[in-house]
PDB file of N, CA and C in Angstrom:
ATOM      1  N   UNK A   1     -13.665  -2.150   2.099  1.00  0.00           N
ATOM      2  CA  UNK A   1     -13.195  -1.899   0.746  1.00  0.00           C
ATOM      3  C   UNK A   1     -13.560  -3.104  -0.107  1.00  0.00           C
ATOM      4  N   UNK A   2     -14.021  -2.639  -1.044  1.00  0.00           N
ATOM      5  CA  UNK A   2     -14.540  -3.919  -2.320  1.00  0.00           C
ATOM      6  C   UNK A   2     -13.255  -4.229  -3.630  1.00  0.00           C
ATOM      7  N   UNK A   3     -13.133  -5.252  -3.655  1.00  0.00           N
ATOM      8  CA  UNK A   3     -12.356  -5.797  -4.839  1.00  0.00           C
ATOM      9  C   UNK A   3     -12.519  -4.666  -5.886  1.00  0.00           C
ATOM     10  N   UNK A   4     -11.437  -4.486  -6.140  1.00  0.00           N
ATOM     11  CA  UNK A   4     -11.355  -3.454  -7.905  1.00  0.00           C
ATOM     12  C   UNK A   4     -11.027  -4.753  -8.684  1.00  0.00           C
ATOM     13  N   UNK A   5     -11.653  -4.534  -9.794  1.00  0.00           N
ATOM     14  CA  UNK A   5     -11.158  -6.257 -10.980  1.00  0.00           C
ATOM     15  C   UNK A   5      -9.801  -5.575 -11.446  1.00  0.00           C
ATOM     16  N   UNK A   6      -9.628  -4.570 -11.451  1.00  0.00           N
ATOM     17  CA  UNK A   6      -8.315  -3.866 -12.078  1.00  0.00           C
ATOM     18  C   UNK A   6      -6.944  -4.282 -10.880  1.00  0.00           C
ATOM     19  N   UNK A   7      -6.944  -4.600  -9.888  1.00  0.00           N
ATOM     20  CA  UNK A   7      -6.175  -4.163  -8.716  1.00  0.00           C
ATOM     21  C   UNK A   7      -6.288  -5.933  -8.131  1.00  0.00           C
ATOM     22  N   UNK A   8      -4.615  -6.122  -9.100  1.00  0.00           N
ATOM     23  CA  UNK A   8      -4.172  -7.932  -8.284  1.00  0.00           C
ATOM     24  C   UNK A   8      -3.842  -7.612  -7.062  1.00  0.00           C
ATOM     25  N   UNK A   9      -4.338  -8.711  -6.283  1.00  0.00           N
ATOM     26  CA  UNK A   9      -4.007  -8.735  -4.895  1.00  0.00           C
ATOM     27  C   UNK A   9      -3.098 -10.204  -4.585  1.00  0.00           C
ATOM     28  N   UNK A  10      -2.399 -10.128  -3.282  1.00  0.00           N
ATOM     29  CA  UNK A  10      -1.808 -10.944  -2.927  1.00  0.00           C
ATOM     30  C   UNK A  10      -2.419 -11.200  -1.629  1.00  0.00           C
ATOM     31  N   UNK A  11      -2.046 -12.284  -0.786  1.00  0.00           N
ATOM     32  CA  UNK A  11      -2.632 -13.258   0.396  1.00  0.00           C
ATOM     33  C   UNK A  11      -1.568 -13.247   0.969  1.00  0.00           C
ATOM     34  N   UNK A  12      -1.902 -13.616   2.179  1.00  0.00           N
ATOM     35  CA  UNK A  12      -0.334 -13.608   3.469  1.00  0.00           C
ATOM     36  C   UNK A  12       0.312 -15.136   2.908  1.00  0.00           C
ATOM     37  N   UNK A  13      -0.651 -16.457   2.514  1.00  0.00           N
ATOM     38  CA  UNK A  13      -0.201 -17.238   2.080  1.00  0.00           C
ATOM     39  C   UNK A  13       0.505 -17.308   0.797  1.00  0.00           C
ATOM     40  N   UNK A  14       0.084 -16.185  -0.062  1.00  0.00           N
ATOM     41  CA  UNK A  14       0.697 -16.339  -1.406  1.00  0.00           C
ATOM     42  C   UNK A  14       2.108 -15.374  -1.093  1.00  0.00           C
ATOM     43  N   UNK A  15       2.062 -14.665  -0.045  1.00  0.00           N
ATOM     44  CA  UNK A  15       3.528 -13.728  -0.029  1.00  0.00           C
ATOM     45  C   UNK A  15       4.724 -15.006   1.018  1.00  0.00           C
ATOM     46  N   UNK A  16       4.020 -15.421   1.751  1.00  0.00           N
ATOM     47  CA  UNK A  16       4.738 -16.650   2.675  1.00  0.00           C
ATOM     48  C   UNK A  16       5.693 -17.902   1.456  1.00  0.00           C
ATOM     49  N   UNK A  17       4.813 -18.013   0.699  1.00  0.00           N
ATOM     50  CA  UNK A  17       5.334 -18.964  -0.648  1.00  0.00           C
ATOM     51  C   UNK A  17       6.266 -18.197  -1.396  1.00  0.00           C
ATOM     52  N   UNK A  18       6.138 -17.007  -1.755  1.00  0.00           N
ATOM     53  CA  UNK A  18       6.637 -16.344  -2.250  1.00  0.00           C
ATOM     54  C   UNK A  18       8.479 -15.958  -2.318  1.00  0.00           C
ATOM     55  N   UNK A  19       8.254 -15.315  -0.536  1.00  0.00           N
ATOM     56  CA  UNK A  19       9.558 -14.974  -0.119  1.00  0.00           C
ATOM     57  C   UNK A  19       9.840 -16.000   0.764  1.00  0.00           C
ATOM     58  N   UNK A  20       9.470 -16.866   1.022  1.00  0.00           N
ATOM     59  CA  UNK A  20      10.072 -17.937   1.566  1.00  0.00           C
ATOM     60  C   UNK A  20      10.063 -17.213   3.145  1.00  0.00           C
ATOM     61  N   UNK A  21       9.542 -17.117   3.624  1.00  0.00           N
ATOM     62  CA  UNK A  21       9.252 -16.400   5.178  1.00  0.00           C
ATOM     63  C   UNK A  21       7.779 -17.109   6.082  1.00  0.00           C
ATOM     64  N   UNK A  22       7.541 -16.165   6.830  1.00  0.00           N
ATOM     65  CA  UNK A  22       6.813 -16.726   8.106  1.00  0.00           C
ATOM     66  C   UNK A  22       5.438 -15.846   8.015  1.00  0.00           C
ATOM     67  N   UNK A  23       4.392 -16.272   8.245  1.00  0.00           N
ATOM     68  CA  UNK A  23       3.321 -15.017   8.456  1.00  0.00           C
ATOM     69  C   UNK A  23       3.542 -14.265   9.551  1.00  0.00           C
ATOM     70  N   UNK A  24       4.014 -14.247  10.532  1.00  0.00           N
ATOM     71  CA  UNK A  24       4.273 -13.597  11.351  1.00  0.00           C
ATOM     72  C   UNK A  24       5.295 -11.992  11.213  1.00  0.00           C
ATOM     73  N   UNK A  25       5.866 -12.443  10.036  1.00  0.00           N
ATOM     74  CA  UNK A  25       7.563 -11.322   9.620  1.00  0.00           C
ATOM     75  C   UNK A  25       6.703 -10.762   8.577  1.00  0.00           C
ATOM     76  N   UNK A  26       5.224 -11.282   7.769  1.00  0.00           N
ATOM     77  CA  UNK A  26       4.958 -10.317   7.234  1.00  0.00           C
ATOM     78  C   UNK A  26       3.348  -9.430   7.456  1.00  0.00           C
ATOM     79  N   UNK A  27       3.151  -9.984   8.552  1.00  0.00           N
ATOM     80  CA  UNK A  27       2.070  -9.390   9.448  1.00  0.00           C
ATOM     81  C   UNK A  27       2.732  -8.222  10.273  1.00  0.00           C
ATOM     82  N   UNK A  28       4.065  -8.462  10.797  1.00  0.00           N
ATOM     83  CA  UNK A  28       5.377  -6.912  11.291  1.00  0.00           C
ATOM     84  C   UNK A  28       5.265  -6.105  10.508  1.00  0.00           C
ATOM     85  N   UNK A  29       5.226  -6.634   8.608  1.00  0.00           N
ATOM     86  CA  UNK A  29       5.938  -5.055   8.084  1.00  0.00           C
ATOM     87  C   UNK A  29       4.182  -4.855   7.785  1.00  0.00           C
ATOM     88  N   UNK A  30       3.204  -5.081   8.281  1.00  0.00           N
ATOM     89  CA  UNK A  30       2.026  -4.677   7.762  1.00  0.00           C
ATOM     90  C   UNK A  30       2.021  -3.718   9.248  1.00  0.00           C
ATOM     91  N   UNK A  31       2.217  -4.319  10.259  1.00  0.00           N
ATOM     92  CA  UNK A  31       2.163  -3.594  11.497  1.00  0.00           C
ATOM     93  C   UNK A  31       3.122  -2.475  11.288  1.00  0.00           C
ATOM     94  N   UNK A  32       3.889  -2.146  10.691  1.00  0.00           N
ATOM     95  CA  UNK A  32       4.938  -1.292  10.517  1.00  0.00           C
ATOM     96  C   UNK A  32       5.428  -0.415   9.829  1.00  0.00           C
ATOM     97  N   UNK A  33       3.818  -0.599   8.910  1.00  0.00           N
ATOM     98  CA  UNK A  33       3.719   0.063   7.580  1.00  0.00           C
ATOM     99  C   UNK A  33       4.680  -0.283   6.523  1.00  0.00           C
ATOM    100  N   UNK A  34       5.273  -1.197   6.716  1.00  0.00           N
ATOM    101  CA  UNK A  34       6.249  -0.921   5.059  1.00  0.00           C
ATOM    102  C   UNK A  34       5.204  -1.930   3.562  1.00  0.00           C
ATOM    103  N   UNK A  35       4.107  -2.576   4.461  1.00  0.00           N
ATOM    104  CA  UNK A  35       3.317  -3.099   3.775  1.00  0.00           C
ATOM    105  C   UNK A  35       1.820  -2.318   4.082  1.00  0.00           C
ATOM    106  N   UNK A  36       0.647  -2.653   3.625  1.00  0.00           N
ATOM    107  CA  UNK A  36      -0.653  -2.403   3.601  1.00  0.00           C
ATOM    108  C   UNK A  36      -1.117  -3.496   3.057  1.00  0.00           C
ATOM    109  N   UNK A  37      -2.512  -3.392   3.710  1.00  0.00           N
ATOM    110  CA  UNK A  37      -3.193  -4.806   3.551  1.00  0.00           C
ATOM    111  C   UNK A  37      -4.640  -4.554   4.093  1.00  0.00           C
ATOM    112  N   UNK A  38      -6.053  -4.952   3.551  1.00  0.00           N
ATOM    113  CA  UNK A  38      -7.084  -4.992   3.783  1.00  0.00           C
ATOM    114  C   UNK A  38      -7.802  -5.908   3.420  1.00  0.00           C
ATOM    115  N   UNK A  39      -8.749  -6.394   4.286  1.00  0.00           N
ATOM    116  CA  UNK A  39      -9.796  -7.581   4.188  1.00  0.00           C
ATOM    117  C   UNK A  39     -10.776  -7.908   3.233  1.00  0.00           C
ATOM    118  N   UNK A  40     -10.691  -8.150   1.891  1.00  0.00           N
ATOM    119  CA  UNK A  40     -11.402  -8.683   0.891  1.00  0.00           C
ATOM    120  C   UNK A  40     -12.170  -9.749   1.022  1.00  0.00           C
ATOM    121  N   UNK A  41     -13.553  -9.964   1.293  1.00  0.00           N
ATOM    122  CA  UNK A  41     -13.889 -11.141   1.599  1.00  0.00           C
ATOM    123  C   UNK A  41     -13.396 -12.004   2.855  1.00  0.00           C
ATOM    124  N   UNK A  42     -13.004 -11.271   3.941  1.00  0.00           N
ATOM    125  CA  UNK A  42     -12.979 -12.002   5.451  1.00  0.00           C
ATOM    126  C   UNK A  42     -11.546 -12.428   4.979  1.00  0.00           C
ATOM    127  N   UNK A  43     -10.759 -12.310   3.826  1.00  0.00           N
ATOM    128  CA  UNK A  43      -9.276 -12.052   3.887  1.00  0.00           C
ATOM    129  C   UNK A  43      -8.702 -11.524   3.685  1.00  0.00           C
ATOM    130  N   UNK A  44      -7.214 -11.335   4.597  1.00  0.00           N
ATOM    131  CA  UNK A  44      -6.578 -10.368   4.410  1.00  0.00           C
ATOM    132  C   UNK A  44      -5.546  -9.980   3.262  1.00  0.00           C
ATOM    133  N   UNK A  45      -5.709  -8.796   2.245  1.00  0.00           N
ATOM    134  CA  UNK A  45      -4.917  -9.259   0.854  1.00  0.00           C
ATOM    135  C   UNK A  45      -3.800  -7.736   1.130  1.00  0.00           C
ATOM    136  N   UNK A  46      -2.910  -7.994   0.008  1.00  0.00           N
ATOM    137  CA  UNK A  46      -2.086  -6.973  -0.535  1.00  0.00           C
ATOM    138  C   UNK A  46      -2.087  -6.145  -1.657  1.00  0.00           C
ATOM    139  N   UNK A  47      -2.032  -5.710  -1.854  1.00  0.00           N
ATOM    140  CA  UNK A  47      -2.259  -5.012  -3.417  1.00  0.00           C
ATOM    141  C   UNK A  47      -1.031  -5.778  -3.946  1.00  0.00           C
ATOM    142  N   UNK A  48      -0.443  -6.164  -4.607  1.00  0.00           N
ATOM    143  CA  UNK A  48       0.700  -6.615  -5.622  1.00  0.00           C
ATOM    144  C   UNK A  48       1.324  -5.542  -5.943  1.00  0.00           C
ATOM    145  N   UNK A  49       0.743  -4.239  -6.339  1.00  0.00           N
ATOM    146  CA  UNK A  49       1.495  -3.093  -6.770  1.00  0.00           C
ATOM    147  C   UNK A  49       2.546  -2.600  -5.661  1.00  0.00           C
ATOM    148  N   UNK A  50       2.150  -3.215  -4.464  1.00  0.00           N
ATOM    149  CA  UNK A  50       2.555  -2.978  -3.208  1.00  0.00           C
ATOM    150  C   UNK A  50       4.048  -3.654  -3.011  1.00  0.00           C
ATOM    151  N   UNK A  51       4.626  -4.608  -4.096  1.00  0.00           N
ATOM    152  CA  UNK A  51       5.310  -5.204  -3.542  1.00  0.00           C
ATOM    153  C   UNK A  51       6.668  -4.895  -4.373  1.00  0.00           C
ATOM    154  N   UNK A  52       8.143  -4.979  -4.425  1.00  0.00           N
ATOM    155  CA  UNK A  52       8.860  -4.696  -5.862  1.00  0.00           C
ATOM    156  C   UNK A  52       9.699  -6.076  -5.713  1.00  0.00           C
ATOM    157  N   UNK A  53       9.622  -7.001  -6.209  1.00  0.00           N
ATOM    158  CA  UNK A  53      10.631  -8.512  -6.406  1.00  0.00           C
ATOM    159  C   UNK A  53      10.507  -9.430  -5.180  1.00  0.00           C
ATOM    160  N   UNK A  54      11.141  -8.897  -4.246  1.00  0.00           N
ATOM    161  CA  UNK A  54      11.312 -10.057  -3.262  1.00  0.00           C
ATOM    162  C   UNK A  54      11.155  -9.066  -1.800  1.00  0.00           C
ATOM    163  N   UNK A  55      10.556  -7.738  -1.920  1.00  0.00           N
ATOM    164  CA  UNK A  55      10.227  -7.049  -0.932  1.00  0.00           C
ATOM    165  C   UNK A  55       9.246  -5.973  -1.099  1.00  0.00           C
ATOM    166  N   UNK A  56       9.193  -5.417   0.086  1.00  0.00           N
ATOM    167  CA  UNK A  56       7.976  -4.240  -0.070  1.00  0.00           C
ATOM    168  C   UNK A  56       8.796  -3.520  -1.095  1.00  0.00           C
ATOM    169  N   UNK A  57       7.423  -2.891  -1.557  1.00  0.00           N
ATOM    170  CA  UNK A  57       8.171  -1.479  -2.057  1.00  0.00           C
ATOM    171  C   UNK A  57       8.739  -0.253  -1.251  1.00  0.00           C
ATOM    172  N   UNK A  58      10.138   0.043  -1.496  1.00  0.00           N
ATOM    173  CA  UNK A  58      10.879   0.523  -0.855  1.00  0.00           C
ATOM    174  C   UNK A  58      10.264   2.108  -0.241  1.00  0.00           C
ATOM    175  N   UNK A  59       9.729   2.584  -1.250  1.00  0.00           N
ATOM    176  CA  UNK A  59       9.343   4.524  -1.004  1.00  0.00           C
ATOM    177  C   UNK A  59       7.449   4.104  -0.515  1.00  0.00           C
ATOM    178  N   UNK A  60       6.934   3.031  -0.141  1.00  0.00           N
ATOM    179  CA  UNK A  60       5.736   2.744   0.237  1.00  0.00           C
ATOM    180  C   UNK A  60       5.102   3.295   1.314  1.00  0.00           C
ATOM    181  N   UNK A  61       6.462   2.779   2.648  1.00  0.00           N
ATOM    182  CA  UNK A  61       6.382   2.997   3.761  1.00  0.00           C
ATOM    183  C   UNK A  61       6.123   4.514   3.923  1.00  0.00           C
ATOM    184  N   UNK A  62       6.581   5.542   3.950  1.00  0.00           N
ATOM    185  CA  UNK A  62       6.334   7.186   4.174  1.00  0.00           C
ATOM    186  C   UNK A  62       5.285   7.200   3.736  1.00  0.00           C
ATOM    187  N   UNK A  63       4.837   6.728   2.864  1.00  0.00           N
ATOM    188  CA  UNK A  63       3.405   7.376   2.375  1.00  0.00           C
ATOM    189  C   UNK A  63       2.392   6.869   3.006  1.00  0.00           C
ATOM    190  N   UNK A  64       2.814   5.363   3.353  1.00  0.00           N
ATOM    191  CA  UNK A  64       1.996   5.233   4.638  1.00  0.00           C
ATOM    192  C   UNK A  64       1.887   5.983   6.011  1.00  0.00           C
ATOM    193  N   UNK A  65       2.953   6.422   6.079  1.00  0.00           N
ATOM    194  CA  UNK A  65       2.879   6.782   7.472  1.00  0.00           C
ATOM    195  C   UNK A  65       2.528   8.237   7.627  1.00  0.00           C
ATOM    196  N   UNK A  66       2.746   8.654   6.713  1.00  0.00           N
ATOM    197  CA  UNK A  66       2.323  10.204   6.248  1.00  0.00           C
ATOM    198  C   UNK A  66       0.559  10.073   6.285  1.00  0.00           C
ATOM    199  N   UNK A  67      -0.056   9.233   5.481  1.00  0.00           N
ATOM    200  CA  UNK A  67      -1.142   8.898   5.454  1.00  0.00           C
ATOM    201  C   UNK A  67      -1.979   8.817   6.883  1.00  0.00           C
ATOM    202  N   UNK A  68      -1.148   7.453   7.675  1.00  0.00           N
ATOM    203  CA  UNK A  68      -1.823   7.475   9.115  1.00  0.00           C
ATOM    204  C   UNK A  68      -1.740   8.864   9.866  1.00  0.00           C
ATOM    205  N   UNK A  69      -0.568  10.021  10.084  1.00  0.00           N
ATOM    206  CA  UNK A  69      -0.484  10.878  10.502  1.00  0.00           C
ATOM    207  C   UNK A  69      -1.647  11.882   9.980  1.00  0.00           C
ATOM    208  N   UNK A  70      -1.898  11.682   8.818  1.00  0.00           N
ATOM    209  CA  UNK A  70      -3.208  12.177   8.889  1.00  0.00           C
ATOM    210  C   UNK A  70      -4.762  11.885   8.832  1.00  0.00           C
ATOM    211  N   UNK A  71      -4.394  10.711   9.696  1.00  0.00           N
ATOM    212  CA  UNK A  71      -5.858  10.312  10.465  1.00  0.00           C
ATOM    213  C   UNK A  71      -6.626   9.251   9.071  1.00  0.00           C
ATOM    214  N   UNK A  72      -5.721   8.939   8.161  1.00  0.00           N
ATOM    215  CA  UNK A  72      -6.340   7.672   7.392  1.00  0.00           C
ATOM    216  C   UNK A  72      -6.431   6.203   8.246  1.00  0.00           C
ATOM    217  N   UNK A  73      -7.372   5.641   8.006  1.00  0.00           N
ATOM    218  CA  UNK A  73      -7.462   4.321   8.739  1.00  0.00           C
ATOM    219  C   UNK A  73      -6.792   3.595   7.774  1.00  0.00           C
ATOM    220  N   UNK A  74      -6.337   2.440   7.844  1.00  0.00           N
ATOM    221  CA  UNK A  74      -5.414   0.789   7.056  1.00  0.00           C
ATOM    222  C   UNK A  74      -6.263   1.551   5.460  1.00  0.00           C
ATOM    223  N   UNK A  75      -7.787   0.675   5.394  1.00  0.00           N
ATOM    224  CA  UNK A  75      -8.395   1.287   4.472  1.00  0.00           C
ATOM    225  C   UNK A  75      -8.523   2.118   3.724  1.00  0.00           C
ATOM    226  N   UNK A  76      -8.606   3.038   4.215  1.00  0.00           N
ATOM    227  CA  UNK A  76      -8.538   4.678   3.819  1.00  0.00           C
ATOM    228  C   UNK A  76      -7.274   5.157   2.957  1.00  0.00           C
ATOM    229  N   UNK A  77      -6.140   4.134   3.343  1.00  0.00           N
ATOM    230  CA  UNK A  77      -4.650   4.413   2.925  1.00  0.00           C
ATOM    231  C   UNK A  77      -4.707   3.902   1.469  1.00  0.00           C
ATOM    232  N   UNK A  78      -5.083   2.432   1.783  1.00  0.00           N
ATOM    233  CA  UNK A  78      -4.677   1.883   0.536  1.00  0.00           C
ATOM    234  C   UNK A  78      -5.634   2.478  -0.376  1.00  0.00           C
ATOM    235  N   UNK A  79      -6.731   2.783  -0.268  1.00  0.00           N
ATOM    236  CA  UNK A  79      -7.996   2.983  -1.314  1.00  0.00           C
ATOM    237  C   UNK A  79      -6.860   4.382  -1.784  1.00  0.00           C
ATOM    238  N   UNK A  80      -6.288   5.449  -1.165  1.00  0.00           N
ATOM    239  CA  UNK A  80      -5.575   6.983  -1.688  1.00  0.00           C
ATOM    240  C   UNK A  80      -4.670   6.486  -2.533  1.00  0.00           C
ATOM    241  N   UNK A  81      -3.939   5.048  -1.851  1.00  0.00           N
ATOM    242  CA  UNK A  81      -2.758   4.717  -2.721  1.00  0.00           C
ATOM    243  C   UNK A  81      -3.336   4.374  -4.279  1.00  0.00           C
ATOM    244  N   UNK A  82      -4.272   3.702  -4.874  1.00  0.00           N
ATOM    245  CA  UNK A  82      -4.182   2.831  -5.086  1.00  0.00           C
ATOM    246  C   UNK A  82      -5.740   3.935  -6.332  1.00  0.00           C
ATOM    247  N   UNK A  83      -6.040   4.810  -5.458  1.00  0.00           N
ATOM    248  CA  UNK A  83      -7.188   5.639  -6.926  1.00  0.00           C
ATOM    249  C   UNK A  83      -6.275   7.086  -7.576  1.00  0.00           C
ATOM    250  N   UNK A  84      -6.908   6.733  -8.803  1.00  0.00           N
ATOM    251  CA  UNK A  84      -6.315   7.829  -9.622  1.00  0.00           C
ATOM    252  C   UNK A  84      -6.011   8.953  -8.588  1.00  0.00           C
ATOM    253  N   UNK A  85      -5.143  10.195  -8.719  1.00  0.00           N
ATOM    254  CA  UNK A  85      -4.925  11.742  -7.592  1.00  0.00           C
ATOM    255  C   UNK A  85      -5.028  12.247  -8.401  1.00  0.00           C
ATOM    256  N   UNK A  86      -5.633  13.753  -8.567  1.00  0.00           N
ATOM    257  CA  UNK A  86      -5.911  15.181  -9.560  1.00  0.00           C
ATOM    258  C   UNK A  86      -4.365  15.422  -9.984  1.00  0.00           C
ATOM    259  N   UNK A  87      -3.783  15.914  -8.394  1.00  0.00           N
ATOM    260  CA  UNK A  87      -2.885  16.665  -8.192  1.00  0.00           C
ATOM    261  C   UNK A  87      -1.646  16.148  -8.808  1.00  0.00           C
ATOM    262  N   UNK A  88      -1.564  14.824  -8.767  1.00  0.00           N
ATOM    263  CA  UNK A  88      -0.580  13.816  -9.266  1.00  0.00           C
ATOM    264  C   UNK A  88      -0.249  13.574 -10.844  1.00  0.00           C
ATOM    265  N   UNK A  89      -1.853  13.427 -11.150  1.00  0.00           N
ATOM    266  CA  UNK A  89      -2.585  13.252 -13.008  1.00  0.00           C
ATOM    267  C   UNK A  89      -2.059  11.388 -12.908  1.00  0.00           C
ATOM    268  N   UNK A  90      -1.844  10.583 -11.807  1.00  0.00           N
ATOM    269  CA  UNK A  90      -2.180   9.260 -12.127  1.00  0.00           C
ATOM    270  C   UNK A  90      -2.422   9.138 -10.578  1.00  0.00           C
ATOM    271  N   UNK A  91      -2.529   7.240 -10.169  1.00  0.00           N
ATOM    272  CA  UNK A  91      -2.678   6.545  -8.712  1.00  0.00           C
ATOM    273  C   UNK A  91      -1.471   7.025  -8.271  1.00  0.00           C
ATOM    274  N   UNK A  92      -1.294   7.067  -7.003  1.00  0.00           N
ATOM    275  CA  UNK A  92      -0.049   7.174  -6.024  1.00  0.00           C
ATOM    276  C   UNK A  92       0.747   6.335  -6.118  1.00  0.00           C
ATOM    277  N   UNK A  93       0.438   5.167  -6.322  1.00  0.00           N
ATOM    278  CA  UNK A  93       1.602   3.768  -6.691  1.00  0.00           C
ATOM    279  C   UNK A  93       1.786   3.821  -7.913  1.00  0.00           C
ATOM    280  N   UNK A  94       1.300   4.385  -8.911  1.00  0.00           N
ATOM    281  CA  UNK A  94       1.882   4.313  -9.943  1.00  0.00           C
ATOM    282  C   UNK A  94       3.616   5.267  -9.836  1.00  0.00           C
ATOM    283  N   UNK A  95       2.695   6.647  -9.670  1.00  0.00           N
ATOM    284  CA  UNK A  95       3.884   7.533  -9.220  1.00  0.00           C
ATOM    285  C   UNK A  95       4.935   7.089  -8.170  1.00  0.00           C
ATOM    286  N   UNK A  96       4.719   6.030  -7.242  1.00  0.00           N
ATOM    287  CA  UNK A  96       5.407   5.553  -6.562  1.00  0.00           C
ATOM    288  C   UNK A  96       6.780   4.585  -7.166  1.00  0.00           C
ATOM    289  N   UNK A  97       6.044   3.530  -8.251  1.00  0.00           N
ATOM    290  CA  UNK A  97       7.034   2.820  -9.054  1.00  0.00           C
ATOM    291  C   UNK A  97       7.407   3.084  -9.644  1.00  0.00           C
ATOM    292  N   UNK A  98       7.285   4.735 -10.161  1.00  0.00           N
ATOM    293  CA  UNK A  98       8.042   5.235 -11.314  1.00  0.00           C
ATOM    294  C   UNK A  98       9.026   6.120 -10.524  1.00  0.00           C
ATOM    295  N   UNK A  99       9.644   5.994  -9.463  1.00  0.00           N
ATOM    296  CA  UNK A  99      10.514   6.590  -8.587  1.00  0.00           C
ATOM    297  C   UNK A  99       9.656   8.040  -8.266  1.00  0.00           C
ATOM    298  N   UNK A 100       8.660   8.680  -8.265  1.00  0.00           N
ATOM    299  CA  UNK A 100       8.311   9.898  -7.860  1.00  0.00           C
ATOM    300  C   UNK A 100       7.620  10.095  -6.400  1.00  0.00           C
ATOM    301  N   UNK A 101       8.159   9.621  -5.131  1.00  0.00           N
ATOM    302  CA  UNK A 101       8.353   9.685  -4.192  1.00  0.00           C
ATOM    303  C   UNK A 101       7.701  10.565  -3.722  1.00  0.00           C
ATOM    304  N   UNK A 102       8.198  11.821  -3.589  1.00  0.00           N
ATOM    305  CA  UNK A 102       8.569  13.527  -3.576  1.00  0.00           C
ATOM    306  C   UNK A 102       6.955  13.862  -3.663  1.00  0.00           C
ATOM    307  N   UNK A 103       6.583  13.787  -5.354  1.00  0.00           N
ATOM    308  CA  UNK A 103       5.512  14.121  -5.494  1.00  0.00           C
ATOM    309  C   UNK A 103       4.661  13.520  -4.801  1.00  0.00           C
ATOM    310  N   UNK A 104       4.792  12.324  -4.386  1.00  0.00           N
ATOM    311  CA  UNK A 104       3.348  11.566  -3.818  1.00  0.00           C
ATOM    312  C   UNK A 104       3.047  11.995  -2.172  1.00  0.00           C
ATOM    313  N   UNK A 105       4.291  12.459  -1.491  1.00  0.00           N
ATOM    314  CA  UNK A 105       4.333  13.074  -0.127  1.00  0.00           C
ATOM    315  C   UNK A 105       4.188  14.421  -0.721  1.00  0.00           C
ATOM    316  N   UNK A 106       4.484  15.479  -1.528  1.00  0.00           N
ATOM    317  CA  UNK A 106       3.375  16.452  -1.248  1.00  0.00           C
ATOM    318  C   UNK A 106       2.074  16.665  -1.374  1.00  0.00           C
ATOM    319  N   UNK A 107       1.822  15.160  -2.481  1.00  0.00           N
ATOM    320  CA  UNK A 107      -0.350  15.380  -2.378  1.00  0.00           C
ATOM    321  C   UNK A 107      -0.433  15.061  -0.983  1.00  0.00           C
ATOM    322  N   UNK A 108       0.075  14.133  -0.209  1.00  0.00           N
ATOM    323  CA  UNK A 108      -0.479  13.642   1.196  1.00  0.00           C
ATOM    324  C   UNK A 108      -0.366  15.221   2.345  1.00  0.00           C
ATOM    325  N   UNK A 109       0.684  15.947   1.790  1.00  0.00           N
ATOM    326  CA  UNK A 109       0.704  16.961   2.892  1.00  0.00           C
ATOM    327  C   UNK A 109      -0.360  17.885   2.880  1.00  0.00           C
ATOM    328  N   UNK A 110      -2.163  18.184   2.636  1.00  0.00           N
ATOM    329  CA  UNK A 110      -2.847  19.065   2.636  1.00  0.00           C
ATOM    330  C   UNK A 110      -4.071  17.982   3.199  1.00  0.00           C
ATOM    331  N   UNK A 111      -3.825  16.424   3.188  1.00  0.00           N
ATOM    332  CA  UNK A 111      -4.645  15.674   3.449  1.00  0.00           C
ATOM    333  C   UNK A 111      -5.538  15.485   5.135  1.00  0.00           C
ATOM    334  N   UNK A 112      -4.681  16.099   5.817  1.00  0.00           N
ATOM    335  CA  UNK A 112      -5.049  15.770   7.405  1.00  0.00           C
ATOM    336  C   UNK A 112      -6.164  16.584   7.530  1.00  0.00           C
ATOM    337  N   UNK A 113      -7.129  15.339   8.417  1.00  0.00           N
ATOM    338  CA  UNK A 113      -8.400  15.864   8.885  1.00  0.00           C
ATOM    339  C   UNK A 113      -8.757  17.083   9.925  1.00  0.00           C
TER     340      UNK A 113
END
């Protein structure tokens, strides 16, 4: 996946400074889906949209995991999260931070390969 100039990203070091934590506790919620994260230049970043104050974004996680259940790779996830949807009429994280949850798990339910 290539840098969007539109789409701030965050660093395991800039989220470690951040919340005052360990790379290790936030390499878990990447393992665990409540985060996403892909390699920009041989590092590993976050989307920022990804995050709400001092934690993941709360309604993130399902859509991740909804996502992997249907055979999206790490990549594959964030690029769905993160580009405009027809079905939606904006990005999935947008609809995500505007509390519309609901809607963003039924575009994912027709998605499996």
């Amino acid at each position: 996946m290539t840098a969007s100039s539109d789409i701030a990203y965050l660093t395991i070091p800039d989220l470690v400074e951040r919340w005052s934590t360990t790379p290790s506790k936030l390499h878990r919620l990447i393992e665990d889906h409540y985060l996403a994260a892909v390699r920009i230049d041989g590092v590993l970043r976050i989307p920022a949209e990804f995050i709400a104050g001092d934690e993941p974004l709360n309604s993130l996680r399902g859509t991740l995991l909804a996502l992997h259940d249907a055979g999206f790779s790490e990549e594959e996830a964030v690029a769905w999260v993160l580009t405009e949807n027809n079905e939606l009429g904006e990005r999935p994280i947008a609809a995500l931070n505007a509390g519309r949850k609901s809607a963003v798990r039924r575009a994912t339910q027709g998605l499996a390969f």
